[in-house]
PDB file of N, CA and C in Angstrom:
ATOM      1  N   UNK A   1     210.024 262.204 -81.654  1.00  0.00           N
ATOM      2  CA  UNK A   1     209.144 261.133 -81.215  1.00  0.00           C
ATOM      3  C   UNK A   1     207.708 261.669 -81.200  1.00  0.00           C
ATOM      4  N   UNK A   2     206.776 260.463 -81.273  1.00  0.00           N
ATOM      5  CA  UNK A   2     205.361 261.128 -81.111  1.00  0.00           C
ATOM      6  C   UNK A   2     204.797 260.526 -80.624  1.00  0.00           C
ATOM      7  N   UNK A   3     204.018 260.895 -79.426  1.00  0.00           N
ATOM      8  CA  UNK A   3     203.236 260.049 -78.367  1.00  0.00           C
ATOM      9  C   UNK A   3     201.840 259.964 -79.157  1.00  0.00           C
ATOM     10  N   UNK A   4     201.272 258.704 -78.578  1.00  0.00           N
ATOM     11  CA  UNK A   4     200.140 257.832 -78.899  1.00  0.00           C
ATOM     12  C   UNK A   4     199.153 258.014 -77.534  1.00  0.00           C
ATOM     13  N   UNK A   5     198.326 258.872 -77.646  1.00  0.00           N
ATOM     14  CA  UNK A   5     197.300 258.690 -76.376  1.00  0.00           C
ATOM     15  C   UNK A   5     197.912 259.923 -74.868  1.00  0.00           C
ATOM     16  N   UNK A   6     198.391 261.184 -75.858  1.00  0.00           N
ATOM     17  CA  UNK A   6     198.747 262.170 -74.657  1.00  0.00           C
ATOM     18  C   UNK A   6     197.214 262.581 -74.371  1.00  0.00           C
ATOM     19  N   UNK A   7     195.829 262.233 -75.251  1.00  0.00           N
ATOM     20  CA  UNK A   7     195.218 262.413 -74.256  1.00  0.00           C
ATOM     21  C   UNK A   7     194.703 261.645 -73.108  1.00  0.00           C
ATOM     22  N   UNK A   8     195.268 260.443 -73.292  1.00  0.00           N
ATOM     23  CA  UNK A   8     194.366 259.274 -71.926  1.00  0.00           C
ATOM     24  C   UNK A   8     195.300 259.434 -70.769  1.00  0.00           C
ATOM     25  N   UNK A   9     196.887 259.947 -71.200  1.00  0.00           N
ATOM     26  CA  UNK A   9     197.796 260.843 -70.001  1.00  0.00           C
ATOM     27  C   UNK A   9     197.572 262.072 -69.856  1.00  0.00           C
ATOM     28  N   UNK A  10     196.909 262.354 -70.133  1.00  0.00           N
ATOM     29  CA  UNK A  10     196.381 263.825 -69.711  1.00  0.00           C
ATOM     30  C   UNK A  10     195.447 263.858 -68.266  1.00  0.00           C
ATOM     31  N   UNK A  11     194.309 262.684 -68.838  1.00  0.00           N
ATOM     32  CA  UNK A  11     193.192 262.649 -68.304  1.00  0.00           C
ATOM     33  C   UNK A  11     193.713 261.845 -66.863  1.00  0.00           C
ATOM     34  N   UNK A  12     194.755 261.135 -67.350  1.00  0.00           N
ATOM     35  CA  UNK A  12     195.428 260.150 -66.315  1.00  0.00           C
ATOM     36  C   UNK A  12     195.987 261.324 -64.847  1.00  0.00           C
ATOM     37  N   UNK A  13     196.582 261.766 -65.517  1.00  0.00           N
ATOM     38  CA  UNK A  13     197.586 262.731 -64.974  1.00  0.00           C
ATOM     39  C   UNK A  13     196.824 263.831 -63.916  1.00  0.00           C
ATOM     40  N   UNK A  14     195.865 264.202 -64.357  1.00  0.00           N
ATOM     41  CA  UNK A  14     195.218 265.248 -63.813  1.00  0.00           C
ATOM     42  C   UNK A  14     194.575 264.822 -62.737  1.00  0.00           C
ATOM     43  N   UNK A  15     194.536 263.659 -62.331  1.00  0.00           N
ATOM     44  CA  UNK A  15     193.975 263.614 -60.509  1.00  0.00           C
ATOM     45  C   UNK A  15     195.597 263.707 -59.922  1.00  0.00           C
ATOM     46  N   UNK A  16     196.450 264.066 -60.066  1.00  0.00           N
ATOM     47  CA  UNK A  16     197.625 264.409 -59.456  1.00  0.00           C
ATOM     48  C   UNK A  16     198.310 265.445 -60.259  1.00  0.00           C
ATOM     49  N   UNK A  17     197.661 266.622 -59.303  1.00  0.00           N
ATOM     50  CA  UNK A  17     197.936 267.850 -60.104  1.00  0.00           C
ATOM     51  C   UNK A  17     199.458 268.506 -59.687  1.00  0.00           C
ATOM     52  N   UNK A  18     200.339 267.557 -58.519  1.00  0.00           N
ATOM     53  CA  UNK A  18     201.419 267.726 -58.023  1.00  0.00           C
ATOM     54  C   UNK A  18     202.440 267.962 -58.971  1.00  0.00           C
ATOM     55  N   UNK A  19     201.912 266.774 -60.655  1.00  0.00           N
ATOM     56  CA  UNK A  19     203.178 266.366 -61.399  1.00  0.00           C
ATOM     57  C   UNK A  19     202.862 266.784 -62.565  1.00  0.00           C
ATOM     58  N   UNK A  20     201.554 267.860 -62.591  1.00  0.00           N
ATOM     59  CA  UNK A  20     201.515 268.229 -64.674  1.00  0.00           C
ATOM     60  C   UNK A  20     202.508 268.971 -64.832  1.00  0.00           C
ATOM     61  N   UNK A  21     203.583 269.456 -64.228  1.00  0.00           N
ATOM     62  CA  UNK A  21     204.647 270.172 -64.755  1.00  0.00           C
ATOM     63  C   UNK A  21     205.680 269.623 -65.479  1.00  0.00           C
ATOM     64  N   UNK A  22     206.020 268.328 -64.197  1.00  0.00           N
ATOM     65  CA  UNK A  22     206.934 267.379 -64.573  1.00  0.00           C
ATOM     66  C   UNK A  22     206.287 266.866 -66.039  1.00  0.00           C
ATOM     67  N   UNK A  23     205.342 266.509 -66.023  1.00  0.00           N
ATOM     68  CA  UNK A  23     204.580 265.960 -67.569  1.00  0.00           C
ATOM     69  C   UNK A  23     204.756 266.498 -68.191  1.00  0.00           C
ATOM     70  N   UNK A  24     204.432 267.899 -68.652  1.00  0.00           N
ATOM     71  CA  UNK A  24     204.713 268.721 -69.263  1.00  0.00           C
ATOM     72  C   UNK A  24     205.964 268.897 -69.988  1.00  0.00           C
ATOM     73  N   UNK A  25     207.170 269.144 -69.032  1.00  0.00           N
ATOM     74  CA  UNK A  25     208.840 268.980 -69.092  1.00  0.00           C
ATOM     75  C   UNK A  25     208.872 267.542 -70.096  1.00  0.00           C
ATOM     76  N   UNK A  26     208.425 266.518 -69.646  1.00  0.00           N
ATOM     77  CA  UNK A  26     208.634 264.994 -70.294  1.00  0.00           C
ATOM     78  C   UNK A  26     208.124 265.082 -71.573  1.00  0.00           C
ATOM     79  N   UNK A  27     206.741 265.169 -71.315  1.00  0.00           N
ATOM     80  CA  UNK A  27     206.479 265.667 -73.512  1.00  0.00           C
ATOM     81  C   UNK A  27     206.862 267.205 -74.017  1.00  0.00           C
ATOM     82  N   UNK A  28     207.157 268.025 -73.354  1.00  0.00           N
ATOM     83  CA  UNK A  28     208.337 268.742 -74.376  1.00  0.00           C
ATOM     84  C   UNK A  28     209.460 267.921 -74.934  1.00  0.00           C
ATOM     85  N   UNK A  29     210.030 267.663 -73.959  1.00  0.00           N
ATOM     86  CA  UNK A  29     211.653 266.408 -74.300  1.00  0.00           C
ATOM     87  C   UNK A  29     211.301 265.266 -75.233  1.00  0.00           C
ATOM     88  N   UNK A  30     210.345 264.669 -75.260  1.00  0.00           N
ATOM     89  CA  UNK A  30     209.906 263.927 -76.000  1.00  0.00           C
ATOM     90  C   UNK A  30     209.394 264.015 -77.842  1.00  0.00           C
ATOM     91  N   UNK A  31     208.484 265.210 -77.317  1.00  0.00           N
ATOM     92  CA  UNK A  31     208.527 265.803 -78.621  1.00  0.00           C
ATOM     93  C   UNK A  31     210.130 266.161 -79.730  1.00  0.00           C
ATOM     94  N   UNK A  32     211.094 266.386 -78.842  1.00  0.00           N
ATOM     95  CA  UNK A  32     212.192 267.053 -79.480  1.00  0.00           C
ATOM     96  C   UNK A  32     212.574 265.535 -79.914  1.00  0.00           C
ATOM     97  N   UNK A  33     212.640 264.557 -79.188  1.00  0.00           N
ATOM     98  CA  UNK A  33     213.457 263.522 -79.100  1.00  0.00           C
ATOM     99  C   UNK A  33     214.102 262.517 -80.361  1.00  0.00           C
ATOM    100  N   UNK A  34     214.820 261.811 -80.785  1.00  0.00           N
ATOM    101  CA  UNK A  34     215.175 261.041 -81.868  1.00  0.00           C
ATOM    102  C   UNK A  34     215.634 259.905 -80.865  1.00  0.00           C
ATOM    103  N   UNK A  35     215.135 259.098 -80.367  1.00  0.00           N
ATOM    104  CA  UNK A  35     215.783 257.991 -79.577  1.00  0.00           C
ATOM    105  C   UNK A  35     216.215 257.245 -80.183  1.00  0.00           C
ATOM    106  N   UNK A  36     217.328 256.647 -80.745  1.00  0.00           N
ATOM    107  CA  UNK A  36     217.396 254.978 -81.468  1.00  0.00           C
ATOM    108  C   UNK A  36     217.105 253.951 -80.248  1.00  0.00           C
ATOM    109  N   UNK A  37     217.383 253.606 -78.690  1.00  0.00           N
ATOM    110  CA  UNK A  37     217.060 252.617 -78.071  1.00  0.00           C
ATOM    111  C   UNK A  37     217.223 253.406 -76.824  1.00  0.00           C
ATOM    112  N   UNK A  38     217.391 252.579 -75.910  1.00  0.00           N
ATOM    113  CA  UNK A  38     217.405 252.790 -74.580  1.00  0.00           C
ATOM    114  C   UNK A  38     219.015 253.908 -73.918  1.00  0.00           C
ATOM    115  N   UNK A  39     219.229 253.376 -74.339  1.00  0.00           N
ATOM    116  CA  UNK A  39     220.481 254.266 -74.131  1.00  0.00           C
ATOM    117  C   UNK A  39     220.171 255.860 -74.189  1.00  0.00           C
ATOM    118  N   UNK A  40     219.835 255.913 -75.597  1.00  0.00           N
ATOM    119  CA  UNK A  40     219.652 257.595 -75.488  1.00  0.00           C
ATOM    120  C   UNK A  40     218.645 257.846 -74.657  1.00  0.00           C
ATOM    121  N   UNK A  41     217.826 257.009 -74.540  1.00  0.00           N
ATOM    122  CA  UNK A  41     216.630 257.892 -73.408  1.00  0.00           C
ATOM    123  C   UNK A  41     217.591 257.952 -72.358  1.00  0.00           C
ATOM    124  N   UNK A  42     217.987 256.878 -72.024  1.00  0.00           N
ATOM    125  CA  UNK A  42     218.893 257.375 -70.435  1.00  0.00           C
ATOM    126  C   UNK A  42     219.592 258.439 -70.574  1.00  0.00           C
ATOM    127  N   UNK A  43     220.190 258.812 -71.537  1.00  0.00           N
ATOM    128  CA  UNK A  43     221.092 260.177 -71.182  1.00  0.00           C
ATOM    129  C   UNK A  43     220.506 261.256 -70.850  1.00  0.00           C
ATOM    130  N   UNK A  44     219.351 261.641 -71.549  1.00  0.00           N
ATOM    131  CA  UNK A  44     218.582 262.917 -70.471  1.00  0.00           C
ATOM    132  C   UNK A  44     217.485 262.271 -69.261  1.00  0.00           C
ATOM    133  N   UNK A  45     217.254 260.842 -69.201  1.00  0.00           N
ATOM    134  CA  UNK A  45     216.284 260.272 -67.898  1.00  0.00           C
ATOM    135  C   UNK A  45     217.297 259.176 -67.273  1.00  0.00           C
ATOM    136  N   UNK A  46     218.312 259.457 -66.693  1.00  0.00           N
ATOM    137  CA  UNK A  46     219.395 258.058 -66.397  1.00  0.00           C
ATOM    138  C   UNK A  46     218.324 257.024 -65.365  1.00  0.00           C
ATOM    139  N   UNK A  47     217.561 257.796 -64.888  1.00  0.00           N
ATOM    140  CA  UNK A  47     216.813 256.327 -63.736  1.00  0.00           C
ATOM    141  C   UNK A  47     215.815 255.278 -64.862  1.00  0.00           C
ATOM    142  N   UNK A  48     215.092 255.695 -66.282  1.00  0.00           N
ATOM    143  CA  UNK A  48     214.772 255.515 -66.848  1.00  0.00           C
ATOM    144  C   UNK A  48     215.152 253.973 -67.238  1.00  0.00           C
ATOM    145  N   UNK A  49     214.421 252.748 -67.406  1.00  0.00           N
ATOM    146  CA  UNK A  49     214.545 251.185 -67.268  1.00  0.00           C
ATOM    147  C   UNK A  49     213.996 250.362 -68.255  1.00  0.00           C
ATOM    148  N   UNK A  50     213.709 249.373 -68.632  1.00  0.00           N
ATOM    149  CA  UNK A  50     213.218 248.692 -69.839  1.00  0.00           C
ATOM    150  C   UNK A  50     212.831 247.271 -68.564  1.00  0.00           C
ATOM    151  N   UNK A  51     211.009 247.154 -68.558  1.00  0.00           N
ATOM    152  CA  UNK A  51     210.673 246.252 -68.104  1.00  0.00           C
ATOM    153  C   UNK A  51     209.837 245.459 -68.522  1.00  0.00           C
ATOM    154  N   UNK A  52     210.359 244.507 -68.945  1.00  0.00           N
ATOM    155  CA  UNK A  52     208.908 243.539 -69.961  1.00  0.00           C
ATOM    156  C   UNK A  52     209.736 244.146 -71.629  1.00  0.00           C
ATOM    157  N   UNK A  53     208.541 244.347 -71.800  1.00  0.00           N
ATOM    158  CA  UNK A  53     208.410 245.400 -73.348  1.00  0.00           C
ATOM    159  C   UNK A  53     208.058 246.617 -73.069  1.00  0.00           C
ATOM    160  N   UNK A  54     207.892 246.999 -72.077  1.00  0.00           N
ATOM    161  CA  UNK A  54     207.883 248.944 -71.178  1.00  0.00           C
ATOM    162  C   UNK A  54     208.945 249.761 -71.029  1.00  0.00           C
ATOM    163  N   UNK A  55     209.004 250.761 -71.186  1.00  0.00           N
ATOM    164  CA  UNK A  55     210.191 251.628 -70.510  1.00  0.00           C
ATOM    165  C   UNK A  55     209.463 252.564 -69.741  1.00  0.00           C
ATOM    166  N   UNK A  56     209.748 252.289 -68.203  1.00  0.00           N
ATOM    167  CA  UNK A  56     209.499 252.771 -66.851  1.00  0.00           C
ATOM    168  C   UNK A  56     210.295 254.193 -67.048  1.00  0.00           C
ATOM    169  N   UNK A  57     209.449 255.059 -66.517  1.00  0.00           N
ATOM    170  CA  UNK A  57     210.084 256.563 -65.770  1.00  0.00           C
ATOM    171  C   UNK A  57     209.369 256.975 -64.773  1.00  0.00           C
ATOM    172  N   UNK A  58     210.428 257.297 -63.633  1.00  0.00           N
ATOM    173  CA  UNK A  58     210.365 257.770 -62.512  1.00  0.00           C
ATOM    174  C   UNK A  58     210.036 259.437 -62.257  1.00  0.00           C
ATOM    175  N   UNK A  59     208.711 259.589 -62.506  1.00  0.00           N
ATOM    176  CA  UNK A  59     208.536 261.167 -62.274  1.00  0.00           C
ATOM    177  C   UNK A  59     208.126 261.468 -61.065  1.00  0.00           C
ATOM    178  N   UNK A  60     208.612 262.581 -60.632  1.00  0.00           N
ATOM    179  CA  UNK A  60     208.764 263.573 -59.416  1.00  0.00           C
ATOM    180  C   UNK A  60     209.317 262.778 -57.886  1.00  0.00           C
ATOM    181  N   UNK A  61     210.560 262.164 -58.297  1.00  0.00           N
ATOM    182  CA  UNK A  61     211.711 261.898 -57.204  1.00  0.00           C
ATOM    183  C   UNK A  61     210.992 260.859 -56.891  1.00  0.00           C
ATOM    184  N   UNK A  62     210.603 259.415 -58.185  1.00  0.00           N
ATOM    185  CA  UNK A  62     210.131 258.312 -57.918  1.00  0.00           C
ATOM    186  C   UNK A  62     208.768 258.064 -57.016  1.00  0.00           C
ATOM    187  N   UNK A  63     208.013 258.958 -56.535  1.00  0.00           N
ATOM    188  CA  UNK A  63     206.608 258.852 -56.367  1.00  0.00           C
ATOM    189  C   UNK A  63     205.689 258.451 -57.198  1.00  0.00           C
ATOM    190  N   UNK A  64     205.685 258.396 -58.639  1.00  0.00           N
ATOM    191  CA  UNK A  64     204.981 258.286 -59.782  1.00  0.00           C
ATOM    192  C   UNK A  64     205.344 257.290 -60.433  1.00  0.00           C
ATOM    193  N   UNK A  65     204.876 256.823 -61.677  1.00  0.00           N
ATOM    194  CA  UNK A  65     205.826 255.572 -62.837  1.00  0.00           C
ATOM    195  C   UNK A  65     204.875 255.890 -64.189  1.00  0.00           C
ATOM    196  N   UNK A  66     205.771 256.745 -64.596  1.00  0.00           N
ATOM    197  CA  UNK A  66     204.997 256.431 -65.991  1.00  0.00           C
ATOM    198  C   UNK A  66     205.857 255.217 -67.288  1.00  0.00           C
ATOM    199  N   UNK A  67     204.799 254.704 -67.673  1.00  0.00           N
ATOM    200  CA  UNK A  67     205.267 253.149 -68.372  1.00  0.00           C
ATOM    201  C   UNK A  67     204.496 253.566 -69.591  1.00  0.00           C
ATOM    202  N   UNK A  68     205.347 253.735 -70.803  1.00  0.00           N
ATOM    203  CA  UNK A  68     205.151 253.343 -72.142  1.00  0.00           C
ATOM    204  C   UNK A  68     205.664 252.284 -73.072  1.00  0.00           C
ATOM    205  N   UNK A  69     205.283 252.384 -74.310  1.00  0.00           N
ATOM    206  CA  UNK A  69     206.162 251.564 -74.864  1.00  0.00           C
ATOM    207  C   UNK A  69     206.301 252.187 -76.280  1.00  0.00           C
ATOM    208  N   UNK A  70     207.845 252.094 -76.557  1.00  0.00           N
ATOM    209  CA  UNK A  70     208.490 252.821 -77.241  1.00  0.00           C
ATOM    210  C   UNK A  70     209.190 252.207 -78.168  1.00  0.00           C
ATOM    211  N   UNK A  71     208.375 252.233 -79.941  1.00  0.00           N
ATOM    212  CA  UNK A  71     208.617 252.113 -80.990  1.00  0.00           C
ATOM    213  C   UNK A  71     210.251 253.039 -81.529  1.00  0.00           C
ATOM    214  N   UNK A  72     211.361 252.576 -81.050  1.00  0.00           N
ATOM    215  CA  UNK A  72     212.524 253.145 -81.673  1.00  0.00           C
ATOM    216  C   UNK A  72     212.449 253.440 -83.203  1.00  0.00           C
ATOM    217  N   UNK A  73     212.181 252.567 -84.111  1.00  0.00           N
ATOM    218  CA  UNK A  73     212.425 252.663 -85.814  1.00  0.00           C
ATOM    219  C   UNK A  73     211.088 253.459 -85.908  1.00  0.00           C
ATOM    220  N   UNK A  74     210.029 253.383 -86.140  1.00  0.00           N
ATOM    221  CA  UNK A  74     208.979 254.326 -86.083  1.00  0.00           C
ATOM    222  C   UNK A  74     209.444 255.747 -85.728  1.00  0.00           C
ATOM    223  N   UNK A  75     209.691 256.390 -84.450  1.00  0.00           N
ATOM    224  CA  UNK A  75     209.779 257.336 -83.595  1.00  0.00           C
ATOM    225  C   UNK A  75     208.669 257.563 -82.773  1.00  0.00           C
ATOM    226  N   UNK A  76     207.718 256.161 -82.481  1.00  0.00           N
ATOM    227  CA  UNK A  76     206.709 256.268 -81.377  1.00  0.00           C
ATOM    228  C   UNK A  76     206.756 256.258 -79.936  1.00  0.00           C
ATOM    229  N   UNK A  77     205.924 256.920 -79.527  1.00  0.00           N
ATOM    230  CA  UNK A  77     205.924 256.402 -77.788  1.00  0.00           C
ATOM    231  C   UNK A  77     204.430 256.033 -77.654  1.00  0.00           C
ATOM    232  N   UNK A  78     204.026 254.843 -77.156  1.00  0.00           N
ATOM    233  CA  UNK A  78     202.534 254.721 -76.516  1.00  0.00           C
ATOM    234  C   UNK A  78     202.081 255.044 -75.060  1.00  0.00           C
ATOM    235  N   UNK A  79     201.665 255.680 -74.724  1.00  0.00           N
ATOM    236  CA  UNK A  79     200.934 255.553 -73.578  1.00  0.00           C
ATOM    237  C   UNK A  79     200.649 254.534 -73.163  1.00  0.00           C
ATOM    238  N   UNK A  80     201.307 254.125 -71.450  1.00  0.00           N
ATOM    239  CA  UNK A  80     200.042 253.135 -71.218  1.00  0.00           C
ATOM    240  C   UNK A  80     199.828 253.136 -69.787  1.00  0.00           C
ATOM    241  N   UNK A  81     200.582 253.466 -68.927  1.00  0.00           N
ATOM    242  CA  UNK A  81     199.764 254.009 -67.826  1.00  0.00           C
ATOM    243  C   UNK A  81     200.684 254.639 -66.927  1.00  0.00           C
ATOM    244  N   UNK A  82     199.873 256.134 -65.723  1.00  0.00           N
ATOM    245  CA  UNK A  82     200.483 256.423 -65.359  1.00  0.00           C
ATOM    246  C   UNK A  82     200.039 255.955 -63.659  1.00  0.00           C
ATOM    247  N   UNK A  83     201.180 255.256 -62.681  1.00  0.00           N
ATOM    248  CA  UNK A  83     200.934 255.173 -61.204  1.00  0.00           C
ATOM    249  C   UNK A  83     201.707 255.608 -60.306  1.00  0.00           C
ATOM    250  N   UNK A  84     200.824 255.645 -59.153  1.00  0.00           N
ATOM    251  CA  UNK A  84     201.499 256.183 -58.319  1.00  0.00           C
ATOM    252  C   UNK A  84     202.746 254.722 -57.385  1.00  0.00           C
ATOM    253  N   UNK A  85     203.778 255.231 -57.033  1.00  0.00           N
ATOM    254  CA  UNK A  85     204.936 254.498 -56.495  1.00  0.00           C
ATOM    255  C   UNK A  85     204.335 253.141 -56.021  1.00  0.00           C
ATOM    256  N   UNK A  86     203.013 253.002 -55.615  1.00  0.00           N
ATOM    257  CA  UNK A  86     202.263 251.653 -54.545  1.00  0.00           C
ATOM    258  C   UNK A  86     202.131 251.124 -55.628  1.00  0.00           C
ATOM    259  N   UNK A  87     200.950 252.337 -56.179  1.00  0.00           N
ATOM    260  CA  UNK A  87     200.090 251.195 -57.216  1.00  0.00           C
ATOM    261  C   UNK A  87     201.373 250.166 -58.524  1.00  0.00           C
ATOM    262  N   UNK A  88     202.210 250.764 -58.838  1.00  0.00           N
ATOM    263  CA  UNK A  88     203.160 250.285 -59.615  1.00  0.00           C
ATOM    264  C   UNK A  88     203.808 248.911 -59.008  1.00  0.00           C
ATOM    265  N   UNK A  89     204.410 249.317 -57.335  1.00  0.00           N
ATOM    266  CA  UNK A  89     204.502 247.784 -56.893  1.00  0.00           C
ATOM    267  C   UNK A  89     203.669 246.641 -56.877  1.00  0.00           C
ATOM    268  N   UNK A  90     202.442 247.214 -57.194  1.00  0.00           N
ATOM    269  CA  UNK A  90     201.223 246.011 -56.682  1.00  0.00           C
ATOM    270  C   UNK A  90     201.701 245.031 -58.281  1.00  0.00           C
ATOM    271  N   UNK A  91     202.452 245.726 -59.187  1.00  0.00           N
ATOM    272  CA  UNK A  91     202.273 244.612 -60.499  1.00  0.00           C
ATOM    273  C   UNK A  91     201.441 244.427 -61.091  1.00  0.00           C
ATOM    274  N   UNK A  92     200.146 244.690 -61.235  1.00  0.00           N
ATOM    275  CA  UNK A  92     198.896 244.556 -61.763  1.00  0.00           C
ATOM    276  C   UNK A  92     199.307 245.256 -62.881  1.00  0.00           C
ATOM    277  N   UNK A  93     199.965 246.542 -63.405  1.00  0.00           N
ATOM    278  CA  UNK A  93     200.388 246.769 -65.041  1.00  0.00           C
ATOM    279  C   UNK A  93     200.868 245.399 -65.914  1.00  0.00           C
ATOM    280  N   UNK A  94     201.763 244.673 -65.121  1.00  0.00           N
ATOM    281  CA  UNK A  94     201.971 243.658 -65.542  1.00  0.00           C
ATOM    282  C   UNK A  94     201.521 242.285 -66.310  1.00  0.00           C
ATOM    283  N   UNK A  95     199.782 243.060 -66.095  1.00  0.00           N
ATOM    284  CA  UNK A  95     199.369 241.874 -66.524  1.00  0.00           C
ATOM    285  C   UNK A  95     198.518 242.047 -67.920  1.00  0.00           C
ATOM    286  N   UNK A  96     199.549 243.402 -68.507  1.00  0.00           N
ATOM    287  CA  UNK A  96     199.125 243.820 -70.105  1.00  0.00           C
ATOM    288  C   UNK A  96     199.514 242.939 -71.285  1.00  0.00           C
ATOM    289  N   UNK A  97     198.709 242.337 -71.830  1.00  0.00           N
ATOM    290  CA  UNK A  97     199.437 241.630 -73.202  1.00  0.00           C
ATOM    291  C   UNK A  97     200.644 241.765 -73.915  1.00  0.00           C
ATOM    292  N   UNK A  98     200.465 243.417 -74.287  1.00  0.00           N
ATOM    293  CA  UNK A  98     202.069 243.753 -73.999  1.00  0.00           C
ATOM    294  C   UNK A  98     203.299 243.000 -73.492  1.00  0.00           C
ATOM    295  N   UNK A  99     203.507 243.217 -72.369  1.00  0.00           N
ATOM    296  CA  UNK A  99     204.680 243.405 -71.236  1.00  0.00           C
ATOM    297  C   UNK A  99     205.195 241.945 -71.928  1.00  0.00           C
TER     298      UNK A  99
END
């Protein structure tokens, strides 16, 4: 797989310096990855979800949400934002053209 915009998650990421490891761990795995759909992501991320047109992951014991969206036939992943557990309930991602 190949992420789209690891640098605007980079830049994202780095006012919560709690979880660049976990990030780190996620685009290694990612990089390796061949996903055909949702399924295989769940087998190495089982909390891992499909919301809208997003696939939600729960980094560092669900405090975080990182939400991309993930071109299976391609082998893309996009960036599109990373929040913290509140900001994710507030729904306001939700209101991406996307979703």
């Amino acid at each position: 797989m190949h992420l789209i915009s690891i640098r605007n998650l980079r830049i994202d990421v780095a006012q919560f310096p709690d979880v660049k490891k976990q990030i780190d761990d996620w685009y290694a795995t990612l990089k390796k990855a061949d996903w055909a759909n949702l399924e295989d992501v769940r087998r190495i991320y089982r909390d891992a979800e499909a919301v809208g047109n997003f696939t939600v992951f729960n980094i560092k014991g669900n405090a975080y949400r990182l939400i991309v969206g993930i071109d299976y036939e391609n082998q893309v992943v996009y960036y599109k934002y990373f929040l913290t557990h509140l900001e994710y309930d507030k729904d306001k991602w939700k209101n991406d053209p996307y979703f």
